[in-house]
PDB file of N, CA and C in Angstrom:
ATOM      1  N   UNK A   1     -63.184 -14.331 -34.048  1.00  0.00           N
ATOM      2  CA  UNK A   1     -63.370 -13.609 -35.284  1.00  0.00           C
ATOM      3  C   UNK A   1     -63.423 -12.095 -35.050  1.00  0.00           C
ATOM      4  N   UNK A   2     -63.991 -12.086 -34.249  1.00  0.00           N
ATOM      5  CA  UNK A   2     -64.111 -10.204 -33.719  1.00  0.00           C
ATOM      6  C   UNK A   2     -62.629  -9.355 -33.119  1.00  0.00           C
ATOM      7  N   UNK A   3     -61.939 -10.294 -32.151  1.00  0.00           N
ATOM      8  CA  UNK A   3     -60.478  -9.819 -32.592  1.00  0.00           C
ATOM      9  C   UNK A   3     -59.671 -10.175 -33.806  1.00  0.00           C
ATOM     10  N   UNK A   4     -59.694 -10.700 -34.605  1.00  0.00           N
ATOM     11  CA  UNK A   4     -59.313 -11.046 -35.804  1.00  0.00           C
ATOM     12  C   UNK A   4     -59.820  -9.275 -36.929  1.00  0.00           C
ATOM     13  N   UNK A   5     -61.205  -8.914 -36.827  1.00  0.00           N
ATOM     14  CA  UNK A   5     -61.788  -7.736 -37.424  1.00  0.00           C
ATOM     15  C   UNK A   5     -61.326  -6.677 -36.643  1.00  0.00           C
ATOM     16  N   UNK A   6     -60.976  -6.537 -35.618  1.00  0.00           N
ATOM     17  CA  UNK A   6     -61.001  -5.545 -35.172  1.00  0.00           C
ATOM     18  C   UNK A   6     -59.348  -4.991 -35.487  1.00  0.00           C
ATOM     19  N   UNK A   7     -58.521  -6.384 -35.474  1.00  0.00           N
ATOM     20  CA  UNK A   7     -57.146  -5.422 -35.964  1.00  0.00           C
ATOM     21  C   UNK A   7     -57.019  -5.497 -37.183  1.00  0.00           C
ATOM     22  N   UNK A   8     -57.867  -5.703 -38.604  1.00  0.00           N
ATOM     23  CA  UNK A   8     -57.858  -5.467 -39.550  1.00  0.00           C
ATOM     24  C   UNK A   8     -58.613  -4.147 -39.667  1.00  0.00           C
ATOM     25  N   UNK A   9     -59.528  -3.699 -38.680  1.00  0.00           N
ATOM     26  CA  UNK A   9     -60.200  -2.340 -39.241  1.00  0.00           C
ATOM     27  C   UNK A   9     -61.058  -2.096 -37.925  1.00  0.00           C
ATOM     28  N   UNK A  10     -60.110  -1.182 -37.277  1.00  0.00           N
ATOM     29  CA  UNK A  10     -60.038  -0.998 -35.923  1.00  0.00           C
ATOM     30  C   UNK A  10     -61.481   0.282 -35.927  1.00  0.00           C
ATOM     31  N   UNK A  11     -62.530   0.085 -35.771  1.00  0.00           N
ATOM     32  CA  UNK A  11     -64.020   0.783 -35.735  1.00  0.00           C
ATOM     33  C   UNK A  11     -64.634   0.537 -34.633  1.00  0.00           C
ATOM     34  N   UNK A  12     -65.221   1.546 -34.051  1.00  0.00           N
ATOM     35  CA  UNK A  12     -65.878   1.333 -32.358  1.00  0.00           C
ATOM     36  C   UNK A  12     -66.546   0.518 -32.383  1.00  0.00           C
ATOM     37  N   UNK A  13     -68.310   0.281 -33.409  1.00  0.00           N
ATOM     38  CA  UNK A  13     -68.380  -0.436 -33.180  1.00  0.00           C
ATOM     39  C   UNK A  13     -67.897  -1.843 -33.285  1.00  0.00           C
ATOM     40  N   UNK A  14     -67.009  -2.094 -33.897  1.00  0.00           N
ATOM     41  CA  UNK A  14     -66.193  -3.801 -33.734  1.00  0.00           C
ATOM     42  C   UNK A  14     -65.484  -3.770 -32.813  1.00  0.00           C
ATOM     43  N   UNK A  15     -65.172  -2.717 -31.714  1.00  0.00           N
ATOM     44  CA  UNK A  15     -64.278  -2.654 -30.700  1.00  0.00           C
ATOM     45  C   UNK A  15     -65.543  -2.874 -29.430  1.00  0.00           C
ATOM     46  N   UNK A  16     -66.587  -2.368 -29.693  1.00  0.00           N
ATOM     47  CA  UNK A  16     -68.021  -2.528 -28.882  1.00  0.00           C
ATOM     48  C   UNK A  16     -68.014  -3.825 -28.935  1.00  0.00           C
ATOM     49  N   UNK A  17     -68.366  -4.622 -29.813  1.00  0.00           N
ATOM     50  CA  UNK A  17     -69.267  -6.031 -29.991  1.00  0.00           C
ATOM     51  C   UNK A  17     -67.859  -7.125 -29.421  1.00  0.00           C
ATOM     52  N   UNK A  18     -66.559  -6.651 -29.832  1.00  0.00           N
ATOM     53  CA  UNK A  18     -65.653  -7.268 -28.962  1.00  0.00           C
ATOM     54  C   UNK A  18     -65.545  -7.304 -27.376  1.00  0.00           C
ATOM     55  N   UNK A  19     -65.715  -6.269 -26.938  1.00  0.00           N
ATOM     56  CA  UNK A  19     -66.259  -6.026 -25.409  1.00  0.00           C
ATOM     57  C   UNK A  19     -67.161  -6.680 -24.884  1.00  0.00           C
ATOM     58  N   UNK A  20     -68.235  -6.678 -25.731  1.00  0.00           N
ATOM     59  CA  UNK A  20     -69.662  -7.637 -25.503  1.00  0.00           C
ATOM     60  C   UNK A  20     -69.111  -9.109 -24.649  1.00  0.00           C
ATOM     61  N   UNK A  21     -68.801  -9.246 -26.253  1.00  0.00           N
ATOM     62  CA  UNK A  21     -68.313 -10.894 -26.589  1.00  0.00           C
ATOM     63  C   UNK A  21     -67.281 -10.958 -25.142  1.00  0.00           C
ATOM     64  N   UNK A  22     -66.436 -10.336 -24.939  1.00  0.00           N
ATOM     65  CA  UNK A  22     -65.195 -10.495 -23.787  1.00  0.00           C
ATOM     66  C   UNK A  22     -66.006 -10.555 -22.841  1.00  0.00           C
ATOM     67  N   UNK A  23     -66.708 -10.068 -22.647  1.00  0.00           N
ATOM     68  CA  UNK A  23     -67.399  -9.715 -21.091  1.00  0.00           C
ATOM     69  C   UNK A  23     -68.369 -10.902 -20.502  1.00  0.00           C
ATOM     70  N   UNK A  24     -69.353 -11.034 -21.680  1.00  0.00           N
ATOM     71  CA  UNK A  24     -69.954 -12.893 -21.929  1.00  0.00           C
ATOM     72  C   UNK A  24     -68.973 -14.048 -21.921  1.00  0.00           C
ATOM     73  N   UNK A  25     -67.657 -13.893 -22.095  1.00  0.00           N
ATOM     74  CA  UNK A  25     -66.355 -14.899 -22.322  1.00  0.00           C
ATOM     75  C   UNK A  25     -65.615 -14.921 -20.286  1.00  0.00           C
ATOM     76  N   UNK A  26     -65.897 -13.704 -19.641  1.00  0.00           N
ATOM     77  CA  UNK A  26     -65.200 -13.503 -18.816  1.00  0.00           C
ATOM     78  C   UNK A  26     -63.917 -13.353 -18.680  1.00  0.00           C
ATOM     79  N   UNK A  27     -63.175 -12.839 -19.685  1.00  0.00           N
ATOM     80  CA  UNK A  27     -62.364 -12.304 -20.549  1.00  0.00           C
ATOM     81  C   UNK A  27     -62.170 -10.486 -20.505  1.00  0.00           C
ATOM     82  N   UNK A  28     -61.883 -10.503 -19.208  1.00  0.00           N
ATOM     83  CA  UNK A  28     -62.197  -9.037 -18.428  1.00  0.00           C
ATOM     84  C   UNK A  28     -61.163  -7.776 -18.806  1.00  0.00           C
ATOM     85  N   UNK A  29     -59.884  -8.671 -19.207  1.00  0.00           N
ATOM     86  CA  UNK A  29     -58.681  -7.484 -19.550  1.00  0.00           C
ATOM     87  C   UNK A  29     -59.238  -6.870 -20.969  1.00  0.00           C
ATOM     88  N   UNK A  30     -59.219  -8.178 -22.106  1.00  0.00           N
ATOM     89  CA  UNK A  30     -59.682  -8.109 -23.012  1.00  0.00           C
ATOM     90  C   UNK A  30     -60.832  -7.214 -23.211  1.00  0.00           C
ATOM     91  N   UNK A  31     -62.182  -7.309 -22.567  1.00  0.00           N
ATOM     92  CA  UNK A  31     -63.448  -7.053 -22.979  1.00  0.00           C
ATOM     93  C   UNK A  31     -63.172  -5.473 -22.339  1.00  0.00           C
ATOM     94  N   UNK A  32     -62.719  -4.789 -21.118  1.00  0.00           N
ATOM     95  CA  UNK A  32     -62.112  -3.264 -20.777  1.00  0.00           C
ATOM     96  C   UNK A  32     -61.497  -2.720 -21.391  1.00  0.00           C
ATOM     97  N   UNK A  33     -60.534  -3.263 -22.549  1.00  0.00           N
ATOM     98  CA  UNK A  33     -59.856  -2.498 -23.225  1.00  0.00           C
ATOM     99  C   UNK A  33     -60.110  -2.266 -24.322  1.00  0.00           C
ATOM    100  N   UNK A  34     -60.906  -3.525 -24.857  1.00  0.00           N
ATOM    101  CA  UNK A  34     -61.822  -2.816 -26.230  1.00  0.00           C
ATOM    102  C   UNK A  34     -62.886  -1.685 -25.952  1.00  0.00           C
ATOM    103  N   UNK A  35     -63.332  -1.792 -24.906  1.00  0.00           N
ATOM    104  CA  UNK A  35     -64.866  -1.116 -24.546  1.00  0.00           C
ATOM    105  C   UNK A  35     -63.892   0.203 -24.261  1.00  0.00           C
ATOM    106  N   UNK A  36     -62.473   0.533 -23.386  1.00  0.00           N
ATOM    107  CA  UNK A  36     -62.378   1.946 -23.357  1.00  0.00           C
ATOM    108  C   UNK A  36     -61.701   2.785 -24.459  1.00  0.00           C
ATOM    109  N   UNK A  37     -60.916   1.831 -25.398  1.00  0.00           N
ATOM    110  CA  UNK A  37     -60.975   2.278 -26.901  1.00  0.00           C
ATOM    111  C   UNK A  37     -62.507   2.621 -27.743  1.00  0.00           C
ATOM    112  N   UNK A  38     -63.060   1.806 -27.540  1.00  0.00           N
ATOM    113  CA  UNK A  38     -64.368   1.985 -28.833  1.00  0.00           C
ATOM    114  C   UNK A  38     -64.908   3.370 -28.158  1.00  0.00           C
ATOM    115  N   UNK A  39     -64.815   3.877 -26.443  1.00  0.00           N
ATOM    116  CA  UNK A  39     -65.484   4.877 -26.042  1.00  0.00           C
ATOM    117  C   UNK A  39     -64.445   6.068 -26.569  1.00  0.00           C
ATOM    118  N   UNK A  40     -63.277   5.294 -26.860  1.00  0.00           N
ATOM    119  CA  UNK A  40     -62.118   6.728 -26.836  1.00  0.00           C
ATOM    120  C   UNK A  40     -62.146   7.280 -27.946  1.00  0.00           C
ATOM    121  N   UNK A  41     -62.665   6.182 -29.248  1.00  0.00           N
ATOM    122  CA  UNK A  41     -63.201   7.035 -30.522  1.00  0.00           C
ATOM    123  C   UNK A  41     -64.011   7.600 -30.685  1.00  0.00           C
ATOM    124  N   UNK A  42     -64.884   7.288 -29.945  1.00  0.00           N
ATOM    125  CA  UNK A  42     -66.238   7.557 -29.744  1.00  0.00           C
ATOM    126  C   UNK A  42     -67.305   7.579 -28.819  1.00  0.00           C
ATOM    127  N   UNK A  43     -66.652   9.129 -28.052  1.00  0.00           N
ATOM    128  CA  UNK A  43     -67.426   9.093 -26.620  1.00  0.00           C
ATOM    129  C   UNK A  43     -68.595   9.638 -26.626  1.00  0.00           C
ATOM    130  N   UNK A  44     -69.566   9.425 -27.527  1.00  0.00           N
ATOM    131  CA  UNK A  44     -71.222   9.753 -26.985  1.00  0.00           C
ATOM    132  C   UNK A  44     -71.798   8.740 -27.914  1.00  0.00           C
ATOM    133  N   UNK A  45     -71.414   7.920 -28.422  1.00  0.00           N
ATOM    134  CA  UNK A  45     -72.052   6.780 -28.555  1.00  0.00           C
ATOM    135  C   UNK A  45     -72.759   5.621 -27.554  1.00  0.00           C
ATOM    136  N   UNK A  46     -74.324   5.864 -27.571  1.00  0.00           N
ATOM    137  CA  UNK A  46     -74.882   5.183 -26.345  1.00  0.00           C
ATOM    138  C   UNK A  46     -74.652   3.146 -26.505  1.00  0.00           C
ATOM    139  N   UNK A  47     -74.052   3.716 -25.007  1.00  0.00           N
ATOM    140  CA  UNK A  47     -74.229   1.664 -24.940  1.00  0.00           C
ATOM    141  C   UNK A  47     -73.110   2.041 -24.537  1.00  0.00           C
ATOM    142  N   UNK A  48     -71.627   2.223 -24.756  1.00  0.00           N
ATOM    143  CA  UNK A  48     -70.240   2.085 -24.771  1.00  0.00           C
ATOM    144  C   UNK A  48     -70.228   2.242 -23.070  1.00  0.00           C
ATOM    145  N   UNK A  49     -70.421   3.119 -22.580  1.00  0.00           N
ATOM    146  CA  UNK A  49     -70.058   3.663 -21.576  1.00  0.00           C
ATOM    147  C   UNK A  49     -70.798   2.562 -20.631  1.00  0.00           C
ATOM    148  N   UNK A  50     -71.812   2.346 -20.507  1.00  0.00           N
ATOM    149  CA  UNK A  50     -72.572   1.191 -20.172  1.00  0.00           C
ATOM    150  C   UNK A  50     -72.185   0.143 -19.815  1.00  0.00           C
ATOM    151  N   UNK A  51     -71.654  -0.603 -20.984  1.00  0.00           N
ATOM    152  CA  UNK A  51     -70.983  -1.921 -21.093  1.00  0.00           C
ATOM    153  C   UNK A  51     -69.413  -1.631 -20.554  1.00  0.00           C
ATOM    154  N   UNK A  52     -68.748  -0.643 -20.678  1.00  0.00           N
ATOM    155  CA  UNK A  52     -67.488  -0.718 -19.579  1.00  0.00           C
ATOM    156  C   UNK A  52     -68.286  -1.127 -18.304  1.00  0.00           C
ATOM    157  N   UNK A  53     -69.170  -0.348 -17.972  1.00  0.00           N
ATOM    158  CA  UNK A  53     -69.574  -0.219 -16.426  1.00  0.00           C
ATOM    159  C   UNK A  53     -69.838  -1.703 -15.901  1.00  0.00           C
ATOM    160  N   UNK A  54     -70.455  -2.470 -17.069  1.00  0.00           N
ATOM    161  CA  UNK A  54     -71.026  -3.446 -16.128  1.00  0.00           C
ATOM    162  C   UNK A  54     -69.887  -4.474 -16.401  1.00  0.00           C
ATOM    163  N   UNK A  55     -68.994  -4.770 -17.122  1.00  0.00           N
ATOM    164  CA  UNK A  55     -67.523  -5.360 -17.102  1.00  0.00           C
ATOM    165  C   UNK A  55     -66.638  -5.109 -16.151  1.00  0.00           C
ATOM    166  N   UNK A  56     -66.756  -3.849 -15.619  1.00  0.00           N
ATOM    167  CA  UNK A  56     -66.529  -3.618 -14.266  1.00  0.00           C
ATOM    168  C   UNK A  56     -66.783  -3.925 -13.120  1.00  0.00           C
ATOM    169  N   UNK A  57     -67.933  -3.949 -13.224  1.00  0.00           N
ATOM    170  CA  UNK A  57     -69.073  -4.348 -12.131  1.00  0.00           C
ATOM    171  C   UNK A  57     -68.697  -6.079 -11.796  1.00  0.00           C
ATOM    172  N   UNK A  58     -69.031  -6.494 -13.022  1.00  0.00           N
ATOM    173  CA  UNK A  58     -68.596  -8.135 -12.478  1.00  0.00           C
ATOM    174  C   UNK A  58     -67.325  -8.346 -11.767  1.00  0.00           C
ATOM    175  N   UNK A  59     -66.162  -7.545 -12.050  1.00  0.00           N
ATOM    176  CA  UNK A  59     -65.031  -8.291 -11.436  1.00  0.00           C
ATOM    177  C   UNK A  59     -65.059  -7.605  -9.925  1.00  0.00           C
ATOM    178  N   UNK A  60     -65.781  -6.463  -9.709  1.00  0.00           N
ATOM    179  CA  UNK A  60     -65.923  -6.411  -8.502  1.00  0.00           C
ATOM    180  C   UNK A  60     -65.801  -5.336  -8.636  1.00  0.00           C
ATOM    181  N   UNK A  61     -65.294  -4.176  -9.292  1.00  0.00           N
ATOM    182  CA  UNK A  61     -64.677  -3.166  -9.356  1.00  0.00           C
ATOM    183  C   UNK A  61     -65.788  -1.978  -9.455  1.00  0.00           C
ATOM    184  N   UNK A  62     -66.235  -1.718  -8.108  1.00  0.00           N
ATOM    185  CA  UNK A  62     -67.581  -1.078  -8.215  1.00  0.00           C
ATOM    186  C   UNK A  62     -67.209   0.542  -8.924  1.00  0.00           C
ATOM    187  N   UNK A  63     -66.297   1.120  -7.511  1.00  0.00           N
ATOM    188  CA  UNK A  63     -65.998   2.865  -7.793  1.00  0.00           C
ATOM    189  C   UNK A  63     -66.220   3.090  -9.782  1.00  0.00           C
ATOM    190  N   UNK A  64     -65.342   2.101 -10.235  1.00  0.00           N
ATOM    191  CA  UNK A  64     -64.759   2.695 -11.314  1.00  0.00           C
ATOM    192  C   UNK A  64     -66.160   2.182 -12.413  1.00  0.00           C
ATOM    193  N   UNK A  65     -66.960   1.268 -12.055  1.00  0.00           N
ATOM    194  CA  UNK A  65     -68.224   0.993 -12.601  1.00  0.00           C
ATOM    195  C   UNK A  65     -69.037   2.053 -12.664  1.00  0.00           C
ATOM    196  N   UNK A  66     -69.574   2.736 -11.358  1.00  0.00           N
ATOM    197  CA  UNK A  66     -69.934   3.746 -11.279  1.00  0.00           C
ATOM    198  C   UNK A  66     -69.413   5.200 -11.957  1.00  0.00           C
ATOM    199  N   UNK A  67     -68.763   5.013 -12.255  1.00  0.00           N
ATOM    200  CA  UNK A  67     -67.941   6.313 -12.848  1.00  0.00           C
ATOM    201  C   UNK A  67     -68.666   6.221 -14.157  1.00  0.00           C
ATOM    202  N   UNK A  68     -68.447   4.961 -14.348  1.00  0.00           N
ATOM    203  CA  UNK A  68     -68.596   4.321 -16.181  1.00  0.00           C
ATOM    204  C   UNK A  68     -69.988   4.734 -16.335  1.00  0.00           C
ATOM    205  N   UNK A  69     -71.170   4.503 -15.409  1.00  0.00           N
ATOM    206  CA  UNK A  69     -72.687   4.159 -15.848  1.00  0.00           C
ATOM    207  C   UNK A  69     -72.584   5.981 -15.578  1.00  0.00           C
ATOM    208  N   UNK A  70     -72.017   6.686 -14.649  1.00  0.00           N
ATOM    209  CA  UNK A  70     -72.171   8.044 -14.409  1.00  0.00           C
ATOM    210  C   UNK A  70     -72.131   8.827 -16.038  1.00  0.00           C
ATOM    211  N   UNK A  71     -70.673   8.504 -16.246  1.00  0.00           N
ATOM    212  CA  UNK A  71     -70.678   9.077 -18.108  1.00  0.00           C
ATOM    213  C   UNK A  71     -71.913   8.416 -18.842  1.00  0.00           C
ATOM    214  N   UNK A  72     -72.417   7.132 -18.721  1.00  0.00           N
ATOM    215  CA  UNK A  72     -73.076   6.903 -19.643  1.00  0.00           C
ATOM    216  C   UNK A  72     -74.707   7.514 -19.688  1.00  0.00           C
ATOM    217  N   UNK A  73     -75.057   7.944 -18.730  1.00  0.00           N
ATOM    218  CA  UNK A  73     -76.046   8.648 -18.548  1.00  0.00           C
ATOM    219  C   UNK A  73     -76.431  10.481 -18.681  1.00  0.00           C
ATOM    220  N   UNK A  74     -74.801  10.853 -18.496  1.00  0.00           N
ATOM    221  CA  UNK A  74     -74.741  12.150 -18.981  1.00  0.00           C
ATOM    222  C   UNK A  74     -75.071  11.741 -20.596  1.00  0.00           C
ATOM    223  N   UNK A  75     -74.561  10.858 -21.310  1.00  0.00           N
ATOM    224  CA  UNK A  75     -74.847  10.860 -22.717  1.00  0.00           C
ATOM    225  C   UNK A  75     -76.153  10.408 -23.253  1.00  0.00           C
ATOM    226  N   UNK A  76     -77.085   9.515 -22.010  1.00  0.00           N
ATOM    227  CA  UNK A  76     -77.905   9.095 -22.053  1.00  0.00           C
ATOM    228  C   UNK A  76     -78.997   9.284 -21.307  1.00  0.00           C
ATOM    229  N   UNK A  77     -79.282  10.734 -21.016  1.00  0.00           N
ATOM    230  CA  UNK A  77     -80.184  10.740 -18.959  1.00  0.00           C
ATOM    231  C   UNK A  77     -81.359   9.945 -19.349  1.00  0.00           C
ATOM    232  N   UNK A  78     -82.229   9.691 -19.807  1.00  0.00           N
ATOM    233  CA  UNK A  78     -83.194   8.977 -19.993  1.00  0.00           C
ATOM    234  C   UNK A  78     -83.691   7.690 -19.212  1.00  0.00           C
ATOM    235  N   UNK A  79     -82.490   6.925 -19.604  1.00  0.00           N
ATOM    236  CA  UNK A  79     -81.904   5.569 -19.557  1.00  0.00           C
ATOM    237  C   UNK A  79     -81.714   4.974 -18.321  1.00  0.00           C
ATOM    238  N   UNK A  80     -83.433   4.391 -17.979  1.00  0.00           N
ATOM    239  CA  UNK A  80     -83.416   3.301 -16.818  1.00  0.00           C
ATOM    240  C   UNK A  80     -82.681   2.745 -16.169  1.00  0.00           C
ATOM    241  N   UNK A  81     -82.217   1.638 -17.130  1.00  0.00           N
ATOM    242  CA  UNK A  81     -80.989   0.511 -16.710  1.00  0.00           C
ATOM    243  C   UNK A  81     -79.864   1.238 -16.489  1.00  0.00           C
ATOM    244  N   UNK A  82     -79.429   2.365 -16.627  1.00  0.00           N
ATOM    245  CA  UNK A  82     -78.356   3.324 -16.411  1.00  0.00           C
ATOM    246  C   UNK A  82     -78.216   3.383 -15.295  1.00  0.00           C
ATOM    247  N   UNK A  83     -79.566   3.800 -14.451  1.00  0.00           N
ATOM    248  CA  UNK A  83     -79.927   4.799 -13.670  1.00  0.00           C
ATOM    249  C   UNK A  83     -80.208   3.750 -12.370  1.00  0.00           C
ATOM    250  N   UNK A  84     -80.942   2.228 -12.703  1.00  0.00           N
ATOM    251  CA  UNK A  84     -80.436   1.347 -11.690  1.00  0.00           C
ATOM    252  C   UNK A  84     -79.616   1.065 -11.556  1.00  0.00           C
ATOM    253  N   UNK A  85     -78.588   0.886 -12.158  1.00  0.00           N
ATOM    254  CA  UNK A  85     -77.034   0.766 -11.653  1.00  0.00           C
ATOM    255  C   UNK A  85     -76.289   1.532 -10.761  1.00  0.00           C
ATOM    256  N   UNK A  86     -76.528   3.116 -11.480  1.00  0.00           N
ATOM    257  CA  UNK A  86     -76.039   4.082 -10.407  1.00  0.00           C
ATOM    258  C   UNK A  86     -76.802   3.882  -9.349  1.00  0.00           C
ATOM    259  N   UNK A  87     -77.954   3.299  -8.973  1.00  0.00           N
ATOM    260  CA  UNK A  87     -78.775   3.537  -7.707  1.00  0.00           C
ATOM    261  C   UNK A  87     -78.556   2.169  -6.952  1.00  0.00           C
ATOM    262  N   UNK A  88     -78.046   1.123  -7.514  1.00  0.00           N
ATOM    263  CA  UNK A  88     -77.628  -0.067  -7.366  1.00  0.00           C
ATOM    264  C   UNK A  88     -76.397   0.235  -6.181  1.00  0.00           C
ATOM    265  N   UNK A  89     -75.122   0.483  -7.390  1.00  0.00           N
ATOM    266  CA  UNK A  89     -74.022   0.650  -7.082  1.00  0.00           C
ATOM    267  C   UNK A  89     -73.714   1.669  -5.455  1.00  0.00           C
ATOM    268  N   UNK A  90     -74.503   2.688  -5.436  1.00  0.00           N
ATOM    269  CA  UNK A  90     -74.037   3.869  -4.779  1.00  0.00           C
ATOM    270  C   UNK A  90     -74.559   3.402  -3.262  1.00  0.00           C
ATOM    271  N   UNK A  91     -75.751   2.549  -3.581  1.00  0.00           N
ATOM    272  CA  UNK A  91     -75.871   1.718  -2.371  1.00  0.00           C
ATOM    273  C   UNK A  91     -75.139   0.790  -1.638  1.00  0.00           C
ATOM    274  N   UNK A  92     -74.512   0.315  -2.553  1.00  0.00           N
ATOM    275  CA  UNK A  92     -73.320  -0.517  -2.091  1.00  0.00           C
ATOM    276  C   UNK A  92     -72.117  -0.402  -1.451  1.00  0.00           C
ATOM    277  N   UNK A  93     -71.824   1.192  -1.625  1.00  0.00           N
ATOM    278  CA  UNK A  93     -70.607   1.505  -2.330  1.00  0.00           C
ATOM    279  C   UNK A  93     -70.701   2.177  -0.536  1.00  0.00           C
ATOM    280  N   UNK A  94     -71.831   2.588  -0.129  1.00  0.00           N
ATOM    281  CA  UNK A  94     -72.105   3.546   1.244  1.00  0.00           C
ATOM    282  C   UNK A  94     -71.845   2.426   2.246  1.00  0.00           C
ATOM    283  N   UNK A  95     -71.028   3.085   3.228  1.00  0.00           N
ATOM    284  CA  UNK A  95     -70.832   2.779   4.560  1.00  0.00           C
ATOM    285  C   UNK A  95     -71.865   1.668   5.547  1.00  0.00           C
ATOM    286  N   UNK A  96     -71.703   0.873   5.827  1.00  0.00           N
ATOM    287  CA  UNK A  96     -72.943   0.359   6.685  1.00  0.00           C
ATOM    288  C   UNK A  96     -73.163   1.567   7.836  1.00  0.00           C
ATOM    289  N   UNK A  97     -73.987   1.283   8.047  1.00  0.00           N
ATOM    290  CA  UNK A  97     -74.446   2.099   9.418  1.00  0.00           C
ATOM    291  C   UNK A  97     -74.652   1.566  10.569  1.00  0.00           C
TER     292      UNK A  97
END
């Protein structure tokens, strides 16, 4: 139903809650390309940037996850769960020693 709304009346958030839904579906092409449209209409809307990141994150795709939670925290510095991710990720992302 949410791709069904979304190409009748293409609005971030119905391009957001489609991402959601894709990302809970494992439906990864799908759920990235709504989430970097809904951000492309609307890039300081909190959550968007977020939910790319962690759709990212699952398929493995750390660098570009990190990038994602990086924007979403410039829009959001506050934001905990942001901020474990980046601290998550960057750990991961480093060299063993």
């Amino acid at each position: 139903y949410l791709a069904k709304s979304v190409t009748l009346n293409t609005v971030p958030d119905a391009l957001y809650y489609l991402g959601l839904a894709s990302t809970r579906l494992k439906q990864y092409d799908t759920a990235e390309a709504a989430l970097r449209e809904a951000r492309k209409r609307d890039p300081r809307a909190p959550g968007y940037s977020f939910a790319l990141g962690m759709a990212m994150k699952e398929q493995g795709k750390l660098q570009p996850a990190l990038e994602s939670f990086r924007t979403e925290l410039i829009a959001n510095p506050n934001d905990a769960g942001t901020q474990a991710q980046i601290t998550e990720l960057v750990a991961k992302l480093q060299p063993a020693k």
